[in-house]
C-alpha atoms as a PDB file:
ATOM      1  CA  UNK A   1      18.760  -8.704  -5.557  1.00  0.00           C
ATOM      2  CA  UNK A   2      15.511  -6.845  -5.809  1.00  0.00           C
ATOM      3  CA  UNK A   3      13.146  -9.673  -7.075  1.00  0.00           C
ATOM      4  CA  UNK A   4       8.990 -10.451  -7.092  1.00  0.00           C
ATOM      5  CA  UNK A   5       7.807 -13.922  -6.377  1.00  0.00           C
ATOM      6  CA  UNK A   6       6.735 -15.544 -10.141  1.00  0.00           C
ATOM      7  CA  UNK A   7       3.175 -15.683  -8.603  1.00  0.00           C
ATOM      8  CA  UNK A   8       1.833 -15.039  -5.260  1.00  0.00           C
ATOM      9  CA  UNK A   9       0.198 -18.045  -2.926  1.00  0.00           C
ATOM     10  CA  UNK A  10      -3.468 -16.658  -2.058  1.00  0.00           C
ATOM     11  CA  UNK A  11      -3.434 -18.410   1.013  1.00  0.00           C
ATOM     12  CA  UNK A  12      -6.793 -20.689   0.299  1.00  0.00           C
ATOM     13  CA  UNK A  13      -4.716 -23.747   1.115  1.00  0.00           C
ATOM     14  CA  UNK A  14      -5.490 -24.547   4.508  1.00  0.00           C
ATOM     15  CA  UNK A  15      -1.829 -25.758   5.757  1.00  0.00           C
ATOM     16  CA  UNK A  16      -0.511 -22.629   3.770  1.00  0.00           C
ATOM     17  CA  UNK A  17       0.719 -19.688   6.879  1.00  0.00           C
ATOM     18  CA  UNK A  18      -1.903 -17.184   7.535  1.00  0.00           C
ATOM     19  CA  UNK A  19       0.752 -14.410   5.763  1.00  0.00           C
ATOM     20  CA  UNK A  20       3.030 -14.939   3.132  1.00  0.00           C
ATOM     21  CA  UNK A  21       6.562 -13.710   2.915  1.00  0.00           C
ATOM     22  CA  UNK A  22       8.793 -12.033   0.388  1.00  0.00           C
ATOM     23  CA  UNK A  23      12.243 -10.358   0.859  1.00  0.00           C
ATOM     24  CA  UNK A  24      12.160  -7.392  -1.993  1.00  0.00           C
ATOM     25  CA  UNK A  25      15.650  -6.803  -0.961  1.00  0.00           C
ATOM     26  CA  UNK A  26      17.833  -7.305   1.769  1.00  0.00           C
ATOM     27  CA  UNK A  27      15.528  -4.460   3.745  1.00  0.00           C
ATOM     28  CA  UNK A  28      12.224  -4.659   1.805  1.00  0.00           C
ATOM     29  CA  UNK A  29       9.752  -7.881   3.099  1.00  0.00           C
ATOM     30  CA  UNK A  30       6.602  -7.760   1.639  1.00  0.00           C
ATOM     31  CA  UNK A  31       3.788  -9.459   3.568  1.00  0.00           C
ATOM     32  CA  UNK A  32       0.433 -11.026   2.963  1.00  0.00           C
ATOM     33  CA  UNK A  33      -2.029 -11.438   4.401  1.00  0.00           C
ATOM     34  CA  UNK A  34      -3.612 -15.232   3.550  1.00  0.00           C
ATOM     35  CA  UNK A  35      -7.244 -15.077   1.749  1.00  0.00           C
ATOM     36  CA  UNK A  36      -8.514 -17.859   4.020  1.00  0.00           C
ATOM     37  CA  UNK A  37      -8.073 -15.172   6.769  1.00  0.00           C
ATOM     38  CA  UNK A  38      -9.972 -12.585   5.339  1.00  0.00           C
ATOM     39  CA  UNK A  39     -10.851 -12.380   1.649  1.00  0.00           C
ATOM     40  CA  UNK A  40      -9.217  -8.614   1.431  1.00  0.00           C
ATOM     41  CA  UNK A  41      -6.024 -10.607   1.396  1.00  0.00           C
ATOM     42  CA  UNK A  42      -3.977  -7.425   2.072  1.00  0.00           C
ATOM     43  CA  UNK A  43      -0.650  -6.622   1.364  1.00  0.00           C
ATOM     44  CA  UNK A  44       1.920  -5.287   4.281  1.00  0.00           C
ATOM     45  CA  UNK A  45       4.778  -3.980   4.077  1.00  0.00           C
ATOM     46  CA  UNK A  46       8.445  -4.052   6.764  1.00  0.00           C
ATOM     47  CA  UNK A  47      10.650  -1.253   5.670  1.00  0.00           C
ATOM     48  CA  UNK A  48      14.009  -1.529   7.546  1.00  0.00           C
ATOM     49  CA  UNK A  49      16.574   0.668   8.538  1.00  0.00           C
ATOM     50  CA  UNK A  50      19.447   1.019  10.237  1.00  0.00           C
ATOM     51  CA  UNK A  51      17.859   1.732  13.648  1.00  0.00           C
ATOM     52  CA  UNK A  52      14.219   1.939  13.109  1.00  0.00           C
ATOM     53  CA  UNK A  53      11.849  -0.390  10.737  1.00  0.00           C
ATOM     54  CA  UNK A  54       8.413   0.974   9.415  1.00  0.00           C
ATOM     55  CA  UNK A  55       5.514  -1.494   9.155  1.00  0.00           C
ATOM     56  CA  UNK A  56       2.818  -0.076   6.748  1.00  0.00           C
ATOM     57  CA  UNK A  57      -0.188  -1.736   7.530  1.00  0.00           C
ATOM     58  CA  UNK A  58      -1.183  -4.039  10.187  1.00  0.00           C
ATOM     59  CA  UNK A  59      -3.982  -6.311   7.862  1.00  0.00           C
ATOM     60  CA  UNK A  60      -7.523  -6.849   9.252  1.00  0.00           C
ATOM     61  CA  UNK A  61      -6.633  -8.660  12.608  1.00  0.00           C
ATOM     62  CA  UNK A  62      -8.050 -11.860  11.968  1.00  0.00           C
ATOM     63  CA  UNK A  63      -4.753 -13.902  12.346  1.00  0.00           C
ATOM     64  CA  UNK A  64      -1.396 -12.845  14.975  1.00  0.00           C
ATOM     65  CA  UNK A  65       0.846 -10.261  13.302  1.00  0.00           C
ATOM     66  CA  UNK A  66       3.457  -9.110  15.933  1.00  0.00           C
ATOM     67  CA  UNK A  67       5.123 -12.098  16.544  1.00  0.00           C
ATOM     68  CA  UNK A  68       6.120 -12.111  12.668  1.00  0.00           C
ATOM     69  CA  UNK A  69       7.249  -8.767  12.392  1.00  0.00           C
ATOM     70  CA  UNK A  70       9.199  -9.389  15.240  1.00  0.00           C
ATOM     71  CA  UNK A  71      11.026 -12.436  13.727  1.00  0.00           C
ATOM     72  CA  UNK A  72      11.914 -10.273  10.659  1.00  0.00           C
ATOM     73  CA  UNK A  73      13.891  -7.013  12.606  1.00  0.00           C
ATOM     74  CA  UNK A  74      16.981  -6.776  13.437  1.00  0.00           C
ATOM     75  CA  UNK A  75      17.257  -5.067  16.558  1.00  0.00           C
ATOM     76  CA  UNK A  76      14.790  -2.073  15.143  1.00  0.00           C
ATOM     77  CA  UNK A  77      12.855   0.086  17.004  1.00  0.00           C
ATOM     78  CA  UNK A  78       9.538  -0.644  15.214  1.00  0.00           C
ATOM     79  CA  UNK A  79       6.788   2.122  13.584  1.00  0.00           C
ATOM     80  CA  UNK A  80       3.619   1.421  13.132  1.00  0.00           C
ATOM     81  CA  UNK A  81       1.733   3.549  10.379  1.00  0.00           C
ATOM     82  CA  UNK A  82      -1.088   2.877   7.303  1.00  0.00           C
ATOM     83  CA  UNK A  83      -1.464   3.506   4.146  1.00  0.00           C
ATOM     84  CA  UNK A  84      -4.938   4.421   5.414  1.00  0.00           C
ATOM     85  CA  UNK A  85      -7.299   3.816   8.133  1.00  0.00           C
ATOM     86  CA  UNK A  86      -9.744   1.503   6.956  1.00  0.00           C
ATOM     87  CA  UNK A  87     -10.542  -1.690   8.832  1.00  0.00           C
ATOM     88  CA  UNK A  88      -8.374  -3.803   6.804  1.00  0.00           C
ATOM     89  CA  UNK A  89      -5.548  -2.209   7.421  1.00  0.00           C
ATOM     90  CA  UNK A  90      -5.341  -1.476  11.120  1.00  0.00           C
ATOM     91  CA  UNK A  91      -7.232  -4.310  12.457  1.00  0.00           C
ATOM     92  CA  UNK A  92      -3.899  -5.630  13.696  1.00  0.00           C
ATOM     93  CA  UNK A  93      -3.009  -1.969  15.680  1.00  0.00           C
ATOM     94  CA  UNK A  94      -3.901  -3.257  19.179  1.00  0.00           C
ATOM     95  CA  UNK A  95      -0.503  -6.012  18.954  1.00  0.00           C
ATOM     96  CA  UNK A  96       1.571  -3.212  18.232  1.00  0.00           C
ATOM     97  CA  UNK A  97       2.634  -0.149  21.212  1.00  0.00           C
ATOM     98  CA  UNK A  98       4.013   2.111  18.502  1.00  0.00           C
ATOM     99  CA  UNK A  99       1.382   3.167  16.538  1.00  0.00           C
ATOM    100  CA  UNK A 100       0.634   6.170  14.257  1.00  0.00           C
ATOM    101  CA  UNK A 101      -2.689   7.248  14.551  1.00  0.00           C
ATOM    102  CA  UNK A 102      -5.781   7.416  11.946  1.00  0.00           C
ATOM    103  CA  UNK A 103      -6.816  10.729  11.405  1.00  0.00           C
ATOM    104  CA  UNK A 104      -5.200  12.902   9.114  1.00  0.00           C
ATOM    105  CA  UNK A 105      -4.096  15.567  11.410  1.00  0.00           C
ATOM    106  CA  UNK A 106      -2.075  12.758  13.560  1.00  0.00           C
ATOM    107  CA  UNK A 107      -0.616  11.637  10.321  1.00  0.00           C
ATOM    108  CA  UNK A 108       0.125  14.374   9.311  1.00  0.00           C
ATOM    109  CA  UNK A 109       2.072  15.958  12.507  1.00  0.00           C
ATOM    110  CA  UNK A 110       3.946  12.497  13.245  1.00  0.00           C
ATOM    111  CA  UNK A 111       5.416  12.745   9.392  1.00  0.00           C
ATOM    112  CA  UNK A 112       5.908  16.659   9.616  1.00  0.00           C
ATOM    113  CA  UNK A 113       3.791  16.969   6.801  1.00  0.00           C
ATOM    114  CA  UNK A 114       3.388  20.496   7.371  1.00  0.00           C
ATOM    115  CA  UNK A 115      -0.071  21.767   5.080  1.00  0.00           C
ATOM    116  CA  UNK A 116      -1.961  18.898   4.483  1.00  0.00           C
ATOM    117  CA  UNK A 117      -2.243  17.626   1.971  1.00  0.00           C
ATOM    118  CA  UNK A 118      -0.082  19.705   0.030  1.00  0.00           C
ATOM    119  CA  UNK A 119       3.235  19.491   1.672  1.00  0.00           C
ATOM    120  CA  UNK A 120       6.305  16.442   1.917  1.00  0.00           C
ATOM    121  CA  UNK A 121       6.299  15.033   4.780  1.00  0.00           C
ATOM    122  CA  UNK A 122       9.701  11.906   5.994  1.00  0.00           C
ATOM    123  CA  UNK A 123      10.397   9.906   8.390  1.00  0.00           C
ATOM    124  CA  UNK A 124      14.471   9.033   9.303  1.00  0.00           C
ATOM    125  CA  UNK A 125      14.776   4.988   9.407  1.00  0.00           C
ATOM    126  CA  UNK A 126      18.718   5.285   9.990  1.00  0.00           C
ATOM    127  CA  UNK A 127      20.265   5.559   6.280  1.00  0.00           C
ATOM    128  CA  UNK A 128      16.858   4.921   4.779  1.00  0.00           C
ATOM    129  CA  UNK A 129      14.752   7.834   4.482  1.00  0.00           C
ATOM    130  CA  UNK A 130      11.546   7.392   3.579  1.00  0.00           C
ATOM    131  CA  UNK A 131       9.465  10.132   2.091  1.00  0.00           C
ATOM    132  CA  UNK A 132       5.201  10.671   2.687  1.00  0.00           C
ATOM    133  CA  UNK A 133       3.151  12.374   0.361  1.00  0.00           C
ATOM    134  CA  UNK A 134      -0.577  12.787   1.590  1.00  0.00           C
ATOM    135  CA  UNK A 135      -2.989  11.658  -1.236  1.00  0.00           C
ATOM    136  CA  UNK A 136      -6.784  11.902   0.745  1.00  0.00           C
ATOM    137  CA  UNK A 137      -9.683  10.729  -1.260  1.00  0.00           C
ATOM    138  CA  UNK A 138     -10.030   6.853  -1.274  1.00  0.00           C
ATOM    139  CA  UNK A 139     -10.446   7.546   2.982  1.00  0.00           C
ATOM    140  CA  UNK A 140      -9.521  10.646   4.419  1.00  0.00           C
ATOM    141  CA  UNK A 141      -5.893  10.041   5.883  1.00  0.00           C
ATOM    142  CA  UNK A 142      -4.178   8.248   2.830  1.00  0.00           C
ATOM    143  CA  UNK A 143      -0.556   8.700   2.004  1.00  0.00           C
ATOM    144  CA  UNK A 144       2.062   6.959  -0.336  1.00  0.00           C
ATOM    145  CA  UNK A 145       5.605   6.618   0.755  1.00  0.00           C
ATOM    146  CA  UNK A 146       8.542   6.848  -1.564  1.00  0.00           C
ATOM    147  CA  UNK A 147      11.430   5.045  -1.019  1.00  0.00           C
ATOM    148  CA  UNK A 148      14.471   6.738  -3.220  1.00  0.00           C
ATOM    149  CA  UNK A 149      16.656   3.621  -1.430  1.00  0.00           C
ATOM    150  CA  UNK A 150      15.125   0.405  -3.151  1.00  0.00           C
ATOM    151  CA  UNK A 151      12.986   3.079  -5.899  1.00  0.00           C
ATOM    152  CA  UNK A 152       9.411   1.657  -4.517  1.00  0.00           C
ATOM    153  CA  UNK A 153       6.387   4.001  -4.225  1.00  0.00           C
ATOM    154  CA  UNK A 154       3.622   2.285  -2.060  1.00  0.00           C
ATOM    155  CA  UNK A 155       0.391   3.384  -2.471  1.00  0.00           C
ATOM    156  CA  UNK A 156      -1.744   1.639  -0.542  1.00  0.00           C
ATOM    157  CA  UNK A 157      -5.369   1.490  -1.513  1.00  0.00           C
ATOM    158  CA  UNK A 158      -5.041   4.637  -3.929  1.00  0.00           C
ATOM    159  CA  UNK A 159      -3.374   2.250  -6.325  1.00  0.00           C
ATOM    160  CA  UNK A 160      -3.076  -1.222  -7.107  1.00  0.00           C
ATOM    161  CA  UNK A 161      -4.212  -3.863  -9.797  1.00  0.00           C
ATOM    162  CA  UNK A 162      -8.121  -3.775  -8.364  1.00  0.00           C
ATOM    163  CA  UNK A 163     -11.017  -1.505  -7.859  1.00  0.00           C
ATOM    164  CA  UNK A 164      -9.763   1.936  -6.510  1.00  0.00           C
ATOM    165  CA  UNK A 165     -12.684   3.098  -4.716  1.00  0.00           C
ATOM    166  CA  UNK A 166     -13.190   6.841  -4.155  1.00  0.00           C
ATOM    167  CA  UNK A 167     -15.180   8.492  -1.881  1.00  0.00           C
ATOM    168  CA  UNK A 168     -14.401  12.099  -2.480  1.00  0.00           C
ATOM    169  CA  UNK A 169     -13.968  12.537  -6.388  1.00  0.00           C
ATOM    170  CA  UNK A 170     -12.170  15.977  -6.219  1.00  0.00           C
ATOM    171  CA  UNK A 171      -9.272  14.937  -3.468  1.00  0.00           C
ATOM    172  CA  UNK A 172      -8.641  11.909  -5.388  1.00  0.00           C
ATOM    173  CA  UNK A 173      -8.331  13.660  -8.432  1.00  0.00           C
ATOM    174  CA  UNK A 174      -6.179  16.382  -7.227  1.00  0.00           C
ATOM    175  CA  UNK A 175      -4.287  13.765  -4.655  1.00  0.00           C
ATOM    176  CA  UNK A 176      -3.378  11.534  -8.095  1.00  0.00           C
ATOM    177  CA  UNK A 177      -2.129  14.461  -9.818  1.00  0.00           C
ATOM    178  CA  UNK A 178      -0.290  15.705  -7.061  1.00  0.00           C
ATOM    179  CA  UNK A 179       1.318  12.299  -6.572  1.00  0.00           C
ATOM    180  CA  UNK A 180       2.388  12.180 -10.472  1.00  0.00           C
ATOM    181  CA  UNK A 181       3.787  15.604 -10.121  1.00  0.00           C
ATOM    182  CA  UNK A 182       6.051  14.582  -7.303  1.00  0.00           C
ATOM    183  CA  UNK A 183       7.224  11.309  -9.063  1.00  0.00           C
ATOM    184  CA  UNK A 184       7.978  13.678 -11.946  1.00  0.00           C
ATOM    185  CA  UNK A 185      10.534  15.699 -10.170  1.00  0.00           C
ATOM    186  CA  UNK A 186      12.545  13.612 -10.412  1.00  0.00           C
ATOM    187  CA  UNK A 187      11.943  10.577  -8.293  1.00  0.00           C
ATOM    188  CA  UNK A 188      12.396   7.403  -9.883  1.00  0.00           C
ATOM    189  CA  UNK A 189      10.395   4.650  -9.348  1.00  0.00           C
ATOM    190  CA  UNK A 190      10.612   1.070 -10.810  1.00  0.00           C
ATOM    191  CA  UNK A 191       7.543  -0.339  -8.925  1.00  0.00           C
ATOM    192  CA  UNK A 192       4.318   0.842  -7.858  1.00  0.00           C
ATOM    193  CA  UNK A 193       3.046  -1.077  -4.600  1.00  0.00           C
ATOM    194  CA  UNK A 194      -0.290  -1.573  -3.299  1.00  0.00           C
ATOM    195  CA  UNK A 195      -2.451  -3.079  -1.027  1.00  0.00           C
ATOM    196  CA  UNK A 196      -4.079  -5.538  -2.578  1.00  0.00           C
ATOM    197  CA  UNK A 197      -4.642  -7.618  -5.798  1.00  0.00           C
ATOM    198  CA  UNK A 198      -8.201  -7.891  -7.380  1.00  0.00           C
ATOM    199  CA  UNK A 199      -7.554  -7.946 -11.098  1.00  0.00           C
ATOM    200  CA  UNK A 200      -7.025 -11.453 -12.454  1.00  0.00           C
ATOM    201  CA  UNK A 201      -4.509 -11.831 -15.222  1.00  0.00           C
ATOM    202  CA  UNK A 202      -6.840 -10.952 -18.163  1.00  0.00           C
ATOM    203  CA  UNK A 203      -7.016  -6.959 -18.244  1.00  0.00           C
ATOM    204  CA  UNK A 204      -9.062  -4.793 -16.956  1.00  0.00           C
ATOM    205  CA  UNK A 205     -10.991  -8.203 -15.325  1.00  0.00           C
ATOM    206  CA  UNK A 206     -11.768  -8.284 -11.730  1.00  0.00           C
ATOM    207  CA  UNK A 207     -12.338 -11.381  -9.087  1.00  0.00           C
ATOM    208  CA  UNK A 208     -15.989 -10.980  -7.288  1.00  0.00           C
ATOM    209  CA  UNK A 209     -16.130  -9.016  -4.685  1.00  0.00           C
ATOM    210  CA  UNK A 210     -14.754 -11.300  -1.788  1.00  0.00           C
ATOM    211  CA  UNK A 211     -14.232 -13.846  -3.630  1.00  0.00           C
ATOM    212  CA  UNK A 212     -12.976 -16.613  -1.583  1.00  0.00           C
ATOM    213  CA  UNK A 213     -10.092 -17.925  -4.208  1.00  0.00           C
ATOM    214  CA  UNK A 214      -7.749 -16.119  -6.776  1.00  0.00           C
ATOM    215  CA  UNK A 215      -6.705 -18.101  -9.599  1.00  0.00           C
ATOM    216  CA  UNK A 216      -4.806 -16.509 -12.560  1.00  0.00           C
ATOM    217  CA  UNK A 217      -3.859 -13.285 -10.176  1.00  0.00           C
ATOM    218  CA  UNK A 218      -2.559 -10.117 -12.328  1.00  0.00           C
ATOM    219  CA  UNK A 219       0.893  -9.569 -11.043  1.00  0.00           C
ATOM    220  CA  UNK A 220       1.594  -7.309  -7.154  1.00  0.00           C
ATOM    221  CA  UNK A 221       3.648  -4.572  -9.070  1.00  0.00           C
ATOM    222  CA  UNK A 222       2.736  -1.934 -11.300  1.00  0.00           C
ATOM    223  CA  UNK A 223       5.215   0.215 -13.884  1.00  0.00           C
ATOM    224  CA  UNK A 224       5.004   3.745 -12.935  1.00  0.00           C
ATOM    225  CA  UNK A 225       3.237   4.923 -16.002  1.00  0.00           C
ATOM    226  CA  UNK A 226      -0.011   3.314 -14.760  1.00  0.00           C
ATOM    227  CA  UNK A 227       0.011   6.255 -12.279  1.00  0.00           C
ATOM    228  CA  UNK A 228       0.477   8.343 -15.311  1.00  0.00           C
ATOM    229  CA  UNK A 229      -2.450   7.051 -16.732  1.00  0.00           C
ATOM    230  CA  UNK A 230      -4.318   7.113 -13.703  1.00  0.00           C
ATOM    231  CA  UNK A 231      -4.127  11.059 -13.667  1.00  0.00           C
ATOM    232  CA  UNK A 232      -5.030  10.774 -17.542  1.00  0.00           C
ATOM    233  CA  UNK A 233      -7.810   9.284 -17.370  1.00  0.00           C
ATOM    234  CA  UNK A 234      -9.769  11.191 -14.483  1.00  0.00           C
ATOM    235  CA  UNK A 235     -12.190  13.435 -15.462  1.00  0.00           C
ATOM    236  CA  UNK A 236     -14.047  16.307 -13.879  1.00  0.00           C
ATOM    237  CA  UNK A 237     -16.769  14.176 -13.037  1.00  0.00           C
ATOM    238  CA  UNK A 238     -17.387  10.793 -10.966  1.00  0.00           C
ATOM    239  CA  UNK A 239     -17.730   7.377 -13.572  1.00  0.00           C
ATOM    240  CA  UNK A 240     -16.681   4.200 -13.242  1.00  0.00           C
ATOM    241  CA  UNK A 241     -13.550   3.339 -15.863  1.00  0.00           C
ATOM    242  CA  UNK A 242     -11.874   0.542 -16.475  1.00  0.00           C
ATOM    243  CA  UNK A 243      -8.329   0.262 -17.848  1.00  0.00           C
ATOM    244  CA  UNK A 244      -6.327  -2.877 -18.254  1.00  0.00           C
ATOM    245  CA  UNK A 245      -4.400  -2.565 -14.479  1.00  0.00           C
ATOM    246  CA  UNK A 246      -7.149  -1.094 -12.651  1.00  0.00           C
ATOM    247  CA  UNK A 247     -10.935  -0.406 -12.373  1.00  0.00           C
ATOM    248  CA  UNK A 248     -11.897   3.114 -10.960  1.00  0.00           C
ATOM    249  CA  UNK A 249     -15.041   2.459  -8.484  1.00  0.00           C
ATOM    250  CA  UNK A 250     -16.546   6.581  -7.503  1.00  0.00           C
ATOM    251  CA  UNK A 251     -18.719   5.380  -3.822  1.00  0.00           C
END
């Protein structure tokens, strides 16, 4: 049964693991990374198939990784890609031999995504096909993968209850749009999944930046019509908005 944890442990405990661990589903473990690692506290993600698994994300490398992803296949062959190629979420690439790389033309040939960023691009797991849609603008190389199997889009740093920071105002834009056009094509989602969490559980109210604890967290998942209102509320122009499940942050 496809189920979130009623709150998620932040990891400042100091017997807690350094990552946390919930099965989604049967084929969907969500990972994360503990706070008292690194105060990004990222959020991972082990997509398995029937003969190959996708890890999205390796966290920032502070703590062992590979010997947990290990312990959660099932005989995979393992992929290694991001959500992105900032530090905190491929500071864990060097454990791993299969690994996609950072820039977006590597990205973009390994998922046949064929005119960046404009095109679909998929990768086969073995009865779990998992689609890429490139959405540059928060780094360079972003994408969000759709998953029609367990109806999850993950959207990495693009998306999530925090501050979405953009570097390039007109990719994001267009990338967000884009993104809401493909979801309404007729691809439906019941979560929205990023990398982090940053909101607390009053809206529209942020922890400090790296803050060292999380009390009162807003919830992991988003409904898919904060994407919706994502692409609403961008204007032409850079600013800094703030909505209840997410803070907008131009750089």
């Amino acid at each position: 049964m496809a189920t979130f944890p009623p709150e998620w442990d932040d990891g400042t405990d100091p017997a807690s693991a350094p990552h946390q661990v919930h099965w989604y589903d049967e084929r969907t473990a969500i990972i994360r990374q503990a706070l008292r690692t690194n105060f990004e506290g990222p959020f991972l993600y082990l997509l398995l198939g029937a003969e190959r698994a996708l890890l999205l994300d390796t966290g920032t490398g502070h703590v062992p990784l590979r010997p947990l992803v290990e312990s959660l296949l099932t005989g995979q062959e393992l992929i290694v890609a991001h959500t992105h190629a900032h530090r905190d979420h491929v500071g864990g690439d060097a454990e791993f031999d299969q690994v996609v790389g950072h820039s977006a033309a590597e990205v973009a040939a390994y998922f046949g995504i064929s005119a960046w960023p404009d095109a679909v691009g998929a990768v086969e797991l073995g009865d779990r096909r998992l689609e890429v849609i490139a959405i540059p603008g928060h780094q360079g190389a972003d994408i969000a993968v759709y998953d029609a199997t367990s109806r999850l889009l993950f959207t990495g740093d693009s998306l999530y209850p925090g501050r979405l920071y953009v570097a390039d105002w007109a990719a994001f834009r267009a990338s967000v749009s884009r993104l809401e056009r493909f979801v309404a094509a007729g691809k439906p989602v019941d979560w929205i999944l990023g990398a982090h969490i940053e909101l607390t559980d009053r809206p529209g109210v942020d922890y400090a930046m790296g803050a060292a604890r999380h009390e009162g967290e807003h919830v992991l998942q988003l409904a898919p019509g904060v994407l919706a209102e994502l692409a609403a509320v961008l204007g032409p122009e850079p600013e800094r908005i703030v909505r209840d499940e997410f803070i907008v942050y131009p750089v």
